[in-house]
N, C-alpha and C. Protein backbone atom coordinates (compact mmCIF):
# COMPACT_ATOMS: atom_id res chain seq x y z
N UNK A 1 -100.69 -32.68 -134.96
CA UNK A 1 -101.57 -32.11 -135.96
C UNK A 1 -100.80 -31.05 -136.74
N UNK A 2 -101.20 -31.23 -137.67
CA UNK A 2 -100.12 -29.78 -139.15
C UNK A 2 -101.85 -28.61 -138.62
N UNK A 3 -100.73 -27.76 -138.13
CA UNK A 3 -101.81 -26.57 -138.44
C UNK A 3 -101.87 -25.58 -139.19
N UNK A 4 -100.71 -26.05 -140.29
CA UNK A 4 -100.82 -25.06 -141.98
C UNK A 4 -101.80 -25.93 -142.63
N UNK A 5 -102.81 -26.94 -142.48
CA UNK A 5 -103.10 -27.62 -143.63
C UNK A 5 -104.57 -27.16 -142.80
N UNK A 6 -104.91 -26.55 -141.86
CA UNK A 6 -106.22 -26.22 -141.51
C UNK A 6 -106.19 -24.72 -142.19
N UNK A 7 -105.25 -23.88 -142.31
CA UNK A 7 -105.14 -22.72 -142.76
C UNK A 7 -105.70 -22.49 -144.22
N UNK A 8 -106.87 -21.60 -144.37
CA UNK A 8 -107.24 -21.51 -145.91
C UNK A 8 -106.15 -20.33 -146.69
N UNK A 9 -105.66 -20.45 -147.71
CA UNK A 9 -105.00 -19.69 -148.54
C UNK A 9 -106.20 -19.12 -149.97
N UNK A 10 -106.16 -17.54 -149.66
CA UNK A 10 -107.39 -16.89 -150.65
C UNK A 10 -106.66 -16.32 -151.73
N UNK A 11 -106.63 -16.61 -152.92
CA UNK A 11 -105.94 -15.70 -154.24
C UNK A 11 -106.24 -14.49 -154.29
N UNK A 12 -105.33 -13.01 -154.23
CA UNK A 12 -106.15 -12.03 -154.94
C UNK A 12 -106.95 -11.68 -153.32
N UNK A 13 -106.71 -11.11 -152.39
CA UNK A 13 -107.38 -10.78 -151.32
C UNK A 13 -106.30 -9.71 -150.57
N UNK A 14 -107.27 -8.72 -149.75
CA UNK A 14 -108.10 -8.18 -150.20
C UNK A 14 -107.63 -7.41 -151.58
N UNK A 15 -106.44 -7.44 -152.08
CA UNK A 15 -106.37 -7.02 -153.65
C UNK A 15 -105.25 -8.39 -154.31
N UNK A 16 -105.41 -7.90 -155.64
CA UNK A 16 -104.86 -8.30 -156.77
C UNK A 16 -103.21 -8.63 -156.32
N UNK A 17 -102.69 -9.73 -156.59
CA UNK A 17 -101.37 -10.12 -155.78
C UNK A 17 -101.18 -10.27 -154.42
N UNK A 18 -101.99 -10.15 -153.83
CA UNK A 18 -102.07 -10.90 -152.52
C UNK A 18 -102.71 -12.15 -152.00
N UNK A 19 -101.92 -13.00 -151.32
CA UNK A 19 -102.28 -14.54 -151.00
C UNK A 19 -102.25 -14.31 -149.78
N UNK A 20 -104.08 -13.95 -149.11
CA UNK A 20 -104.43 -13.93 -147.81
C UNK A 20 -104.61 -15.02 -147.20
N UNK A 21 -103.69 -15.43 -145.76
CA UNK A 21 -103.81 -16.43 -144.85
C UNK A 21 -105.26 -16.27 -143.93
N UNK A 22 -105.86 -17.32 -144.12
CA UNK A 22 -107.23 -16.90 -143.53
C UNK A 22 -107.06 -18.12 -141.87
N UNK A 23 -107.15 -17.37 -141.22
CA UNK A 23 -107.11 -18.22 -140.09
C UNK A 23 -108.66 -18.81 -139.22
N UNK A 24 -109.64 -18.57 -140.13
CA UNK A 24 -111.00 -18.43 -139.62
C UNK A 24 -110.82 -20.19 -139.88
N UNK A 25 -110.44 -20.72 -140.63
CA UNK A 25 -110.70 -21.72 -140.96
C UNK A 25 -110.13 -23.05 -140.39
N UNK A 26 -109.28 -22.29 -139.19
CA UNK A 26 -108.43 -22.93 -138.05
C UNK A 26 -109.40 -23.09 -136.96
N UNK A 27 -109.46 -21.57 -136.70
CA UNK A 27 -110.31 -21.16 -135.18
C UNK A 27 -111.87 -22.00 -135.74
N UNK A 28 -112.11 -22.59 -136.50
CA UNK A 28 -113.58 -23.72 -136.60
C UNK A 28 -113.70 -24.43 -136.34
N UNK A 29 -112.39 -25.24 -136.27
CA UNK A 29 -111.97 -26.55 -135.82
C UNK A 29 -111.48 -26.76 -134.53
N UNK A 30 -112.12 -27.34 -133.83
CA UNK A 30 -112.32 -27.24 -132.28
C UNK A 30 -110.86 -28.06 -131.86
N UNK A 31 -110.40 -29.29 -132.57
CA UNK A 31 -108.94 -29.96 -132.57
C UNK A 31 -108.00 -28.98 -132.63
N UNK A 32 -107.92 -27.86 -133.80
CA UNK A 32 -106.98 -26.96 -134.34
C UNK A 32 -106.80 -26.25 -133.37
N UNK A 33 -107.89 -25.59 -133.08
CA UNK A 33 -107.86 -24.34 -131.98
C UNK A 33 -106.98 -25.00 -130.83
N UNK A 34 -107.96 -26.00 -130.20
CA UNK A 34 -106.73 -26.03 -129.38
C UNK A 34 -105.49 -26.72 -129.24
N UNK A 35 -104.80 -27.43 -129.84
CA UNK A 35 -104.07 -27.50 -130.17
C UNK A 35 -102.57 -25.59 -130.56
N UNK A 36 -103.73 -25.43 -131.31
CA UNK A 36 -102.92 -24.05 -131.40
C UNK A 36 -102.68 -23.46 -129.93
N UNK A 37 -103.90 -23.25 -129.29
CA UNK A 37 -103.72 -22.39 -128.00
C UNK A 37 -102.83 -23.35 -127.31
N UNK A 38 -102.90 -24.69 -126.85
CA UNK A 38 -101.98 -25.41 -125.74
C UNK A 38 -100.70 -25.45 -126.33
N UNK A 39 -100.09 -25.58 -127.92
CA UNK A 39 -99.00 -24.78 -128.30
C UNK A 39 -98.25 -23.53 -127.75
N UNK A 40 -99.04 -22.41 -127.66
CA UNK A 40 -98.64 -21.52 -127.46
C UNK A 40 -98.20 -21.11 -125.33
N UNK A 41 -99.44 -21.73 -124.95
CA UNK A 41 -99.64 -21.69 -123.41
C UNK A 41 -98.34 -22.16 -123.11
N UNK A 42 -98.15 -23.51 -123.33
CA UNK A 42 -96.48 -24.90 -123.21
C UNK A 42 -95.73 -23.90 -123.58
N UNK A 43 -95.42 -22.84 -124.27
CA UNK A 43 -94.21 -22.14 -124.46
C UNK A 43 -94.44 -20.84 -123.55
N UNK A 44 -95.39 -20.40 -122.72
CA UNK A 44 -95.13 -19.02 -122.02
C UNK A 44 -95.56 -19.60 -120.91
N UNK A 45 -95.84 -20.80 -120.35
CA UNK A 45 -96.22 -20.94 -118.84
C UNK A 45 -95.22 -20.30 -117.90
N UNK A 46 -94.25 -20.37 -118.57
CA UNK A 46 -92.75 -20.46 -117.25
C UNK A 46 -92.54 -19.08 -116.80
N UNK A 47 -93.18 -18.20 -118.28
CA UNK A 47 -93.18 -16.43 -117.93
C UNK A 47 -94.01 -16.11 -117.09
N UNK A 48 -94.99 -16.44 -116.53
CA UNK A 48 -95.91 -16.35 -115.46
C UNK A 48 -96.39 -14.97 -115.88
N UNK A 49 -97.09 -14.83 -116.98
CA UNK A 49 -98.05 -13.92 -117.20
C UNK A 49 -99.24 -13.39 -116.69
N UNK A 50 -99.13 -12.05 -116.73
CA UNK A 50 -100.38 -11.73 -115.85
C UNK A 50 -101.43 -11.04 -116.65
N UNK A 51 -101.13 -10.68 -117.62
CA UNK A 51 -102.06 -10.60 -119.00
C UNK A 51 -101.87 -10.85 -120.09
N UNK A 52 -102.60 -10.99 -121.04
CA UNK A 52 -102.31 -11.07 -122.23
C UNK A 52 -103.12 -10.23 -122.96
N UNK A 53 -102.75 -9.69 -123.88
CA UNK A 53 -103.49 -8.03 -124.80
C UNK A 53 -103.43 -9.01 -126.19
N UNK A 54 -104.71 -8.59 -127.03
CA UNK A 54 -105.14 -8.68 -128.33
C UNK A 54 -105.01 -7.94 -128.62
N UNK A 55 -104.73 -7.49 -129.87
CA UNK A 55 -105.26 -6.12 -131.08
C UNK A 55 -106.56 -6.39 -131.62
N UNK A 56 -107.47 -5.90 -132.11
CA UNK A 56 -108.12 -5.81 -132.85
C UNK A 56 -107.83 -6.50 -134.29
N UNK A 57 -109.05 -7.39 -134.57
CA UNK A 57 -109.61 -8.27 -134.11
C UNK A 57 -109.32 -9.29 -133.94
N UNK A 58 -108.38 -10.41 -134.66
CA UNK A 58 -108.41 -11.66 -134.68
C UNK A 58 -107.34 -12.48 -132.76
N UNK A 59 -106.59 -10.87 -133.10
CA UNK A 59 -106.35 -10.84 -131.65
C UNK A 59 -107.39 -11.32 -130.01
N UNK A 60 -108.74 -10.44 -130.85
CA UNK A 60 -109.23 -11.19 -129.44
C UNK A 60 -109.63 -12.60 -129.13
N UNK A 61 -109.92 -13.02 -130.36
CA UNK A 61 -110.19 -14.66 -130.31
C UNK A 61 -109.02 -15.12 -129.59
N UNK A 62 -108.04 -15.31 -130.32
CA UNK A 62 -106.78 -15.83 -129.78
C UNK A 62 -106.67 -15.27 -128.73
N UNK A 63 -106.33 -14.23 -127.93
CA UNK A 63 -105.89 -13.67 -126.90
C UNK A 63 -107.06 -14.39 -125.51
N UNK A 64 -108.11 -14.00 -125.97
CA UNK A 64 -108.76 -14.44 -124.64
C UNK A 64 -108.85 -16.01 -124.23
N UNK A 65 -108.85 -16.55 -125.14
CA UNK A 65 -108.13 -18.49 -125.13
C UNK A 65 -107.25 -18.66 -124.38
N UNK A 66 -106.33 -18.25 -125.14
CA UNK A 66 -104.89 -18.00 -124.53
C UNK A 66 -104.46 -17.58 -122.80
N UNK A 67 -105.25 -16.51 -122.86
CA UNK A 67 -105.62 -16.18 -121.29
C UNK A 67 -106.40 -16.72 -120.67
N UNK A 68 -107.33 -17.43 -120.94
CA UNK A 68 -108.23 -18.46 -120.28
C UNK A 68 -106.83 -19.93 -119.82
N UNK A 69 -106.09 -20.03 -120.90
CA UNK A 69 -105.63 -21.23 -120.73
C UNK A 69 -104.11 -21.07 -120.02
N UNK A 70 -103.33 -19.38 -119.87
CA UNK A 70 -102.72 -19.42 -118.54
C UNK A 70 -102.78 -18.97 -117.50
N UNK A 71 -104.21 -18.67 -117.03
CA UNK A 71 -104.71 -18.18 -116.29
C UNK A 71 -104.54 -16.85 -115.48
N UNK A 72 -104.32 -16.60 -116.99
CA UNK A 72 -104.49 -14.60 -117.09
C UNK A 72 -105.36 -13.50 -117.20
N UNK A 73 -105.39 -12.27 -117.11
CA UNK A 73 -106.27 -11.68 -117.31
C UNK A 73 -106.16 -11.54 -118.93
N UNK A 74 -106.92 -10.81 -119.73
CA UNK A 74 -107.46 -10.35 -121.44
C UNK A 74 -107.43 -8.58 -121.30
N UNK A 75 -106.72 -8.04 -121.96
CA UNK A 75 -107.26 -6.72 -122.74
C UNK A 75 -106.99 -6.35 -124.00
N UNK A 76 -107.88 -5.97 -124.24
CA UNK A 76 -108.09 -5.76 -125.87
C UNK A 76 -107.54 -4.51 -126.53
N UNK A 77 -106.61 -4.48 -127.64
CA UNK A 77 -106.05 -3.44 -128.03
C UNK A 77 -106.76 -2.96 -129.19
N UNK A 78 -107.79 -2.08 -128.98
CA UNK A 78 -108.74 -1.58 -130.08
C UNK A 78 -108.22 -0.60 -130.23
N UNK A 79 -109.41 0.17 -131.99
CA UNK A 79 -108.98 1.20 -133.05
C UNK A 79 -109.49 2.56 -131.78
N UNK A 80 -108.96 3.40 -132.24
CA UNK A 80 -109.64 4.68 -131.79
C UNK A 80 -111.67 4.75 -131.60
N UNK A 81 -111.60 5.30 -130.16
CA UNK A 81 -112.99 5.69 -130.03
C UNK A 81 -113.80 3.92 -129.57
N UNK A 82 -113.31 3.71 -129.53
CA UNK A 82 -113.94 2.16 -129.44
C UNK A 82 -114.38 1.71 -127.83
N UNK A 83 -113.38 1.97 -126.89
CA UNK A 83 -113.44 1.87 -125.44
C UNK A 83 -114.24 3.28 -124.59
N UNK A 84 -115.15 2.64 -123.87
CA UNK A 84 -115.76 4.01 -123.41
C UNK A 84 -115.28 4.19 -122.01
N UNK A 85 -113.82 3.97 -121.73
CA UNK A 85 -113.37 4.61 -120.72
C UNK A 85 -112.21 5.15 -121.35
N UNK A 86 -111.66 6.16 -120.02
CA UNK A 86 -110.31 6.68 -120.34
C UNK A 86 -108.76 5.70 -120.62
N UNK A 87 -108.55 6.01 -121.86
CA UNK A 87 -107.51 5.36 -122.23
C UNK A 87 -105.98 5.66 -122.70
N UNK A 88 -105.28 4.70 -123.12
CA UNK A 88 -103.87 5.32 -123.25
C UNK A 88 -103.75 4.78 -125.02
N UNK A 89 -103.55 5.40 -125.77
CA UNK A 89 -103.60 5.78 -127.16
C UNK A 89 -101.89 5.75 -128.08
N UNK A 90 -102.06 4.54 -128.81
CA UNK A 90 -100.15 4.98 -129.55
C UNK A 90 -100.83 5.05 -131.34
N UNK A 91 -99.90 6.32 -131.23
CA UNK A 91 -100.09 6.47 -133.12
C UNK A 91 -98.75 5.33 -133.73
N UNK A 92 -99.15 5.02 -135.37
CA UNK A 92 -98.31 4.52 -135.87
C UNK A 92 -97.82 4.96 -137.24
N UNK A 93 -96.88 4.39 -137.66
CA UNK A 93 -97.09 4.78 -139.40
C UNK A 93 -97.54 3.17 -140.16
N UNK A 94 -98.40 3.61 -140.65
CA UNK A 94 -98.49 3.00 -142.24
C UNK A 94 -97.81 3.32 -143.82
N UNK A 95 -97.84 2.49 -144.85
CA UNK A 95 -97.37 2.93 -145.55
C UNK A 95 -97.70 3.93 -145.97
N UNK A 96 -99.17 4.46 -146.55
CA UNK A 96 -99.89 5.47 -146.68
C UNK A 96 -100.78 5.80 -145.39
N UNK A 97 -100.12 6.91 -144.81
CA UNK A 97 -100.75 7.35 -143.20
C UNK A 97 -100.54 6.69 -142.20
N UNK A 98 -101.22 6.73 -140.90
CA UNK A 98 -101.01 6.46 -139.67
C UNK A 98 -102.29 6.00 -139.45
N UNK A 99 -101.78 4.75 -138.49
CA UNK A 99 -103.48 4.30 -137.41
C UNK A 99 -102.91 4.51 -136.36
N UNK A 100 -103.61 3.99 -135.25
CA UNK A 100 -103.74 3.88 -133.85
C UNK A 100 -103.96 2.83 -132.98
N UNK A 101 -104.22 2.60 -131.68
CA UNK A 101 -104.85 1.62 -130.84
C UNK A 101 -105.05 2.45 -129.61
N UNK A 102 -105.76 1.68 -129.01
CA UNK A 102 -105.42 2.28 -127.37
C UNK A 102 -106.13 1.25 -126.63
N UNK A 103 -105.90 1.22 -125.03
CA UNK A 103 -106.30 0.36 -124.29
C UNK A 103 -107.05 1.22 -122.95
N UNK A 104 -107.58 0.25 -122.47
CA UNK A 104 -108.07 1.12 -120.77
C UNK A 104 -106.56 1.58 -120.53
N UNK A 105 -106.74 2.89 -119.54
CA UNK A 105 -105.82 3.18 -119.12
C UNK A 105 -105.65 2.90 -118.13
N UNK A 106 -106.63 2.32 -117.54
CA UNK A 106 -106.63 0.73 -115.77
C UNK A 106 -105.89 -0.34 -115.95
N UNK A 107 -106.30 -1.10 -117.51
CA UNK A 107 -105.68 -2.07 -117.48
C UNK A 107 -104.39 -2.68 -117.20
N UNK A 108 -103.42 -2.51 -117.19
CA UNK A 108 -101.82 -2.61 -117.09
C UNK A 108 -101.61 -2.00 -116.00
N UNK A 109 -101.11 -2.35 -114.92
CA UNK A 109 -100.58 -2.04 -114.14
C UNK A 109 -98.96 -2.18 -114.16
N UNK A 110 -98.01 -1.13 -113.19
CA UNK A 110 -97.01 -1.11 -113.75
C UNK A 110 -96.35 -2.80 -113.03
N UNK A 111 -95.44 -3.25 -114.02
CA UNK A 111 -94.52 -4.23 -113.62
C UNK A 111 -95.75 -5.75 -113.71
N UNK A 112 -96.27 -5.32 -114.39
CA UNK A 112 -97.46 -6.50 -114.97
C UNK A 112 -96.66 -7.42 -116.21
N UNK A 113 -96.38 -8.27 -116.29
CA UNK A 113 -95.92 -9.21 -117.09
C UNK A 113 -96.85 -9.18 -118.03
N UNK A 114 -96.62 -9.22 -119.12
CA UNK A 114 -97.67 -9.01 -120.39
C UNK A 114 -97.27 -9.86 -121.63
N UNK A 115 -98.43 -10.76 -122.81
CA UNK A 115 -97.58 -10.92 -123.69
C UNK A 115 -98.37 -10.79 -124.55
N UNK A 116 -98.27 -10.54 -126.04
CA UNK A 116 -99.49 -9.66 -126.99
C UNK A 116 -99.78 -11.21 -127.63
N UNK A 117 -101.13 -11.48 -128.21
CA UNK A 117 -100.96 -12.55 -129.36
C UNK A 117 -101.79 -11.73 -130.16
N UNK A 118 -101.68 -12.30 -131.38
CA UNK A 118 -102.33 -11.83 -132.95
C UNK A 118 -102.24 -13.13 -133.63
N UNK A 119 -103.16 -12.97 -134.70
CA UNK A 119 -102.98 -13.79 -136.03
C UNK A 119 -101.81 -14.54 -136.57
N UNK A 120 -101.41 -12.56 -137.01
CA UNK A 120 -100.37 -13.09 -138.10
C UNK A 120 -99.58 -11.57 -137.93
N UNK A 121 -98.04 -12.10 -138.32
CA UNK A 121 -96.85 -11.51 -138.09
C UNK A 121 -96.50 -11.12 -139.47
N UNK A 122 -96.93 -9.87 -140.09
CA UNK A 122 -96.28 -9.55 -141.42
C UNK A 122 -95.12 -7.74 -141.33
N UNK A 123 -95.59 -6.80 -141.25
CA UNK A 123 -94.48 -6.12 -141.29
C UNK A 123 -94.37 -5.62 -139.27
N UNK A 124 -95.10 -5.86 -139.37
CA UNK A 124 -95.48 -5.91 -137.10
C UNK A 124 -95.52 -4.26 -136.81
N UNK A 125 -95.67 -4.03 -137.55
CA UNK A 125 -96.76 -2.32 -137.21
C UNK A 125 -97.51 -2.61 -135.87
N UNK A 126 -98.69 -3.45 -136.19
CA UNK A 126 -99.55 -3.52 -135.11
C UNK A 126 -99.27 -4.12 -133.91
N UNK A 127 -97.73 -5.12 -133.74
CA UNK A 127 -97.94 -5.80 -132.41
C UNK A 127 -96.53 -4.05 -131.61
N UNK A 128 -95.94 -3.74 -132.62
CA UNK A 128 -95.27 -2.97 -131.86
C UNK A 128 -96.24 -1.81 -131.41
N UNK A 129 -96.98 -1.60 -131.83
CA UNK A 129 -97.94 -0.39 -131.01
C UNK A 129 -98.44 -0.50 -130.17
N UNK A 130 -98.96 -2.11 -129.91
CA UNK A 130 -99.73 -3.06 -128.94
C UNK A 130 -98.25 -3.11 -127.70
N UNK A 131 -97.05 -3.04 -128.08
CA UNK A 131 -96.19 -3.00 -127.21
C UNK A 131 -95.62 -1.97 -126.65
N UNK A 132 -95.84 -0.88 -127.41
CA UNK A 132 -95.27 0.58 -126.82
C UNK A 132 -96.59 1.05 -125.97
N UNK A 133 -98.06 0.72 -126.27
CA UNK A 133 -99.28 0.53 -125.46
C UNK A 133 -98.93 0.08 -123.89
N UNK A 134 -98.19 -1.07 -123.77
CA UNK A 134 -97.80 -1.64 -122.56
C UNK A 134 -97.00 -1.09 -121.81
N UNK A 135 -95.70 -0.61 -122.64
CA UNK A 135 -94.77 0.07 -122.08
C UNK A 135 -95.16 1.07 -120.99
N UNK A 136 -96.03 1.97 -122.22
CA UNK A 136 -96.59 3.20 -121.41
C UNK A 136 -97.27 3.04 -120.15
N UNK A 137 -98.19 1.97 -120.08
CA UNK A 137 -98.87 1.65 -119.09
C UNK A 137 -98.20 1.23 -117.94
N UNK A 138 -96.47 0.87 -118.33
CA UNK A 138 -95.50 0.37 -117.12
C UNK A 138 -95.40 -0.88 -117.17
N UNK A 139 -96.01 -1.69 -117.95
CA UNK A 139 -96.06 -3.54 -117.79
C UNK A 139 -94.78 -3.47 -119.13
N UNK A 140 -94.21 -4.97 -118.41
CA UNK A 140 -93.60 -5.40 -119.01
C UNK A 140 -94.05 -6.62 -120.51
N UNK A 141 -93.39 -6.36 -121.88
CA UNK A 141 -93.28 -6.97 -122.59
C UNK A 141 -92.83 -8.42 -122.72
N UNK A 142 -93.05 -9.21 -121.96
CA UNK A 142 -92.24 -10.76 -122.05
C UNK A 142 -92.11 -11.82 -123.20
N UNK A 143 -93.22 -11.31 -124.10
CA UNK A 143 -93.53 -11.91 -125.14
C UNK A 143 -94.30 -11.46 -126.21
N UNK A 144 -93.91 -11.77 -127.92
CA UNK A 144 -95.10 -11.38 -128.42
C UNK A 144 -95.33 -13.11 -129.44
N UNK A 145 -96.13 -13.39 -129.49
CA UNK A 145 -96.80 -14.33 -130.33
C UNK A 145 -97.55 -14.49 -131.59
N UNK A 146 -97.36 -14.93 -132.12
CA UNK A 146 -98.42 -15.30 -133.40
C UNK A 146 -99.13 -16.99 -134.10
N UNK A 147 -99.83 -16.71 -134.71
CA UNK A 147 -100.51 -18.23 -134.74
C UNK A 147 -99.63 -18.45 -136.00
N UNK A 148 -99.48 -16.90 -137.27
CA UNK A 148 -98.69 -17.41 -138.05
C UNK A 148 -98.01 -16.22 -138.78
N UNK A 149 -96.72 -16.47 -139.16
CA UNK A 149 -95.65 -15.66 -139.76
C UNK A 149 -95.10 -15.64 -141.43
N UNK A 150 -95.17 -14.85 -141.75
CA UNK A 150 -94.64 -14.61 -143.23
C UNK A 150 -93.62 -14.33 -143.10
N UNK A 151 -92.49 -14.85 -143.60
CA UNK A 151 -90.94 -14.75 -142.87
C UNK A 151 -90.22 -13.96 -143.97
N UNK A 152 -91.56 -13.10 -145.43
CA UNK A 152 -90.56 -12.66 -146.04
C UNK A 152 -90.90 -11.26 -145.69
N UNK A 153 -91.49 -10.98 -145.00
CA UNK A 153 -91.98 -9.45 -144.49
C UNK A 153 -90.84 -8.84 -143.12
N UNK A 154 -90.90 -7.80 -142.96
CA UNK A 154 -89.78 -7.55 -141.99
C UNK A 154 -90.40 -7.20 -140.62
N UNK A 155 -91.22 -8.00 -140.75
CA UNK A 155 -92.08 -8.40 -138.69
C UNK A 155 -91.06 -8.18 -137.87
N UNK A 156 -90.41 -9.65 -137.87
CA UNK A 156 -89.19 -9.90 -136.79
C UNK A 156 -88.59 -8.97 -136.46
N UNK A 157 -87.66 -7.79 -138.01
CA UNK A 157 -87.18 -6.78 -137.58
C UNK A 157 -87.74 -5.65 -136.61
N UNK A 158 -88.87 -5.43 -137.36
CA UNK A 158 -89.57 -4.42 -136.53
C UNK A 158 -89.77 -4.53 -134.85
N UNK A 159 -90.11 -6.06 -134.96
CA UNK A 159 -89.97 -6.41 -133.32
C UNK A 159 -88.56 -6.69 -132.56
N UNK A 160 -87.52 -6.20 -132.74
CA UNK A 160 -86.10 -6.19 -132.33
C UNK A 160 -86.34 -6.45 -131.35
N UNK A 161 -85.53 -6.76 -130.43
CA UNK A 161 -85.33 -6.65 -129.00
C UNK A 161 -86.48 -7.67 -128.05
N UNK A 162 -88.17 -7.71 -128.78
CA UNK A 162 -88.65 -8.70 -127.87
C UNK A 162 -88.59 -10.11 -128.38
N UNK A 163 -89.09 -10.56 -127.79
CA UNK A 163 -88.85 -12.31 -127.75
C UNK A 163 -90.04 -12.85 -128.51
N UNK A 164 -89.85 -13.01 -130.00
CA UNK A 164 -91.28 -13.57 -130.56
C UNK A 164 -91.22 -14.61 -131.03
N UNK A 165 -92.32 -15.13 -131.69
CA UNK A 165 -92.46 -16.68 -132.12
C UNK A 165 -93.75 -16.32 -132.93
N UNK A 166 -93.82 -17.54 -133.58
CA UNK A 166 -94.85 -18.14 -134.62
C UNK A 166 -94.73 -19.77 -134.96
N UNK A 167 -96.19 -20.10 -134.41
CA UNK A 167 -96.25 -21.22 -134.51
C UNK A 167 -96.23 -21.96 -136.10
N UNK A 168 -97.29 -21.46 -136.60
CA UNK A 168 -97.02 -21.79 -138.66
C UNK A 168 -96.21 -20.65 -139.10
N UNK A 169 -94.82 -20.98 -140.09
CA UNK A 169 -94.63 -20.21 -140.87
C UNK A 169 -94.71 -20.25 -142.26
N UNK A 170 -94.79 -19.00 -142.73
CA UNK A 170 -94.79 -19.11 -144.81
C UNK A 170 -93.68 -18.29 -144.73
């Protein structure tokens, strides 16, 4: 199955010169989806993962699939204030300002095999925060993933050193 041709492309989203990859229009299609997820599973079975972390949001769709299908645990890497337990918190930069994430600070245990999935891979702000998140917590990084990559953005760079992939690229 081509899983760029399930992918909707939006003109002009959310501003003027931007061609937003909409992946909603994947995750509808019950073939696509999985297909995408048993894609991704066939390439990290061998890491023997013991969780897998989303970001906020499209992360959790994907992520908890994903962990359903290597029979991992799910935690979710949400915005500030979002989790009502005690958590572990990484600032970032944006171009204009800084966001955040944070996770339970239960979740990760140290020397926990971990691998992040998301959407989409454009300058990777968000999966490296989702990874310095892990760090802190003591689990290891084994992987980061994406359903899809813009290969003219400097993702990859930003993610030096871990081991990533993307299944569709633009």
């Amino acid at each position: 199955m081509n899983l760029k041709d399930t992918i909707r492309s939006v003109p002009d989203f959310p501003k003027k010169g931007i061609l937003f990859r909409d992946i909603t229009t994947l995750v509808k299609d019950p073939e696509a989806l999985r297909c995408l997820i048993d894609t991704l599973a066939d390439e990290l079975k061998e890491k023997n993962i013991d969780i897998v972390v989303g970001p906020e949001a499209r992360g959790f769709v994907l992520g908890s699939a994903l962990a359903y299908a290597l029979g991992a645990g799910f935690v979710l890497a949400r915005k500030p204030g979002k989790l009502p337990c005690e958590t572990l918190r990484y600032e970032y930069s944006l171009e204009y300002g800084t966001d955040a994430l944070e996770i339970d600070a239960g979740a990760i245990r140290p020397g926990m095999r971990c691998v992040i999935v998301d959407d989409l891979l454009a300058t990777g702000g968000t999966a490296l925060a989702t990874a310095k998140l892990i760090e802190q917590a003591g689990g290891t990084v084994e992987a980061v993933r994406f359903a899809m990559e813009l290969t003219d953005l400097p993702g990859r760079e930003a993610l030096a050193g871990y081991d990533v992939g993307a299944v569709i690229q633009y």
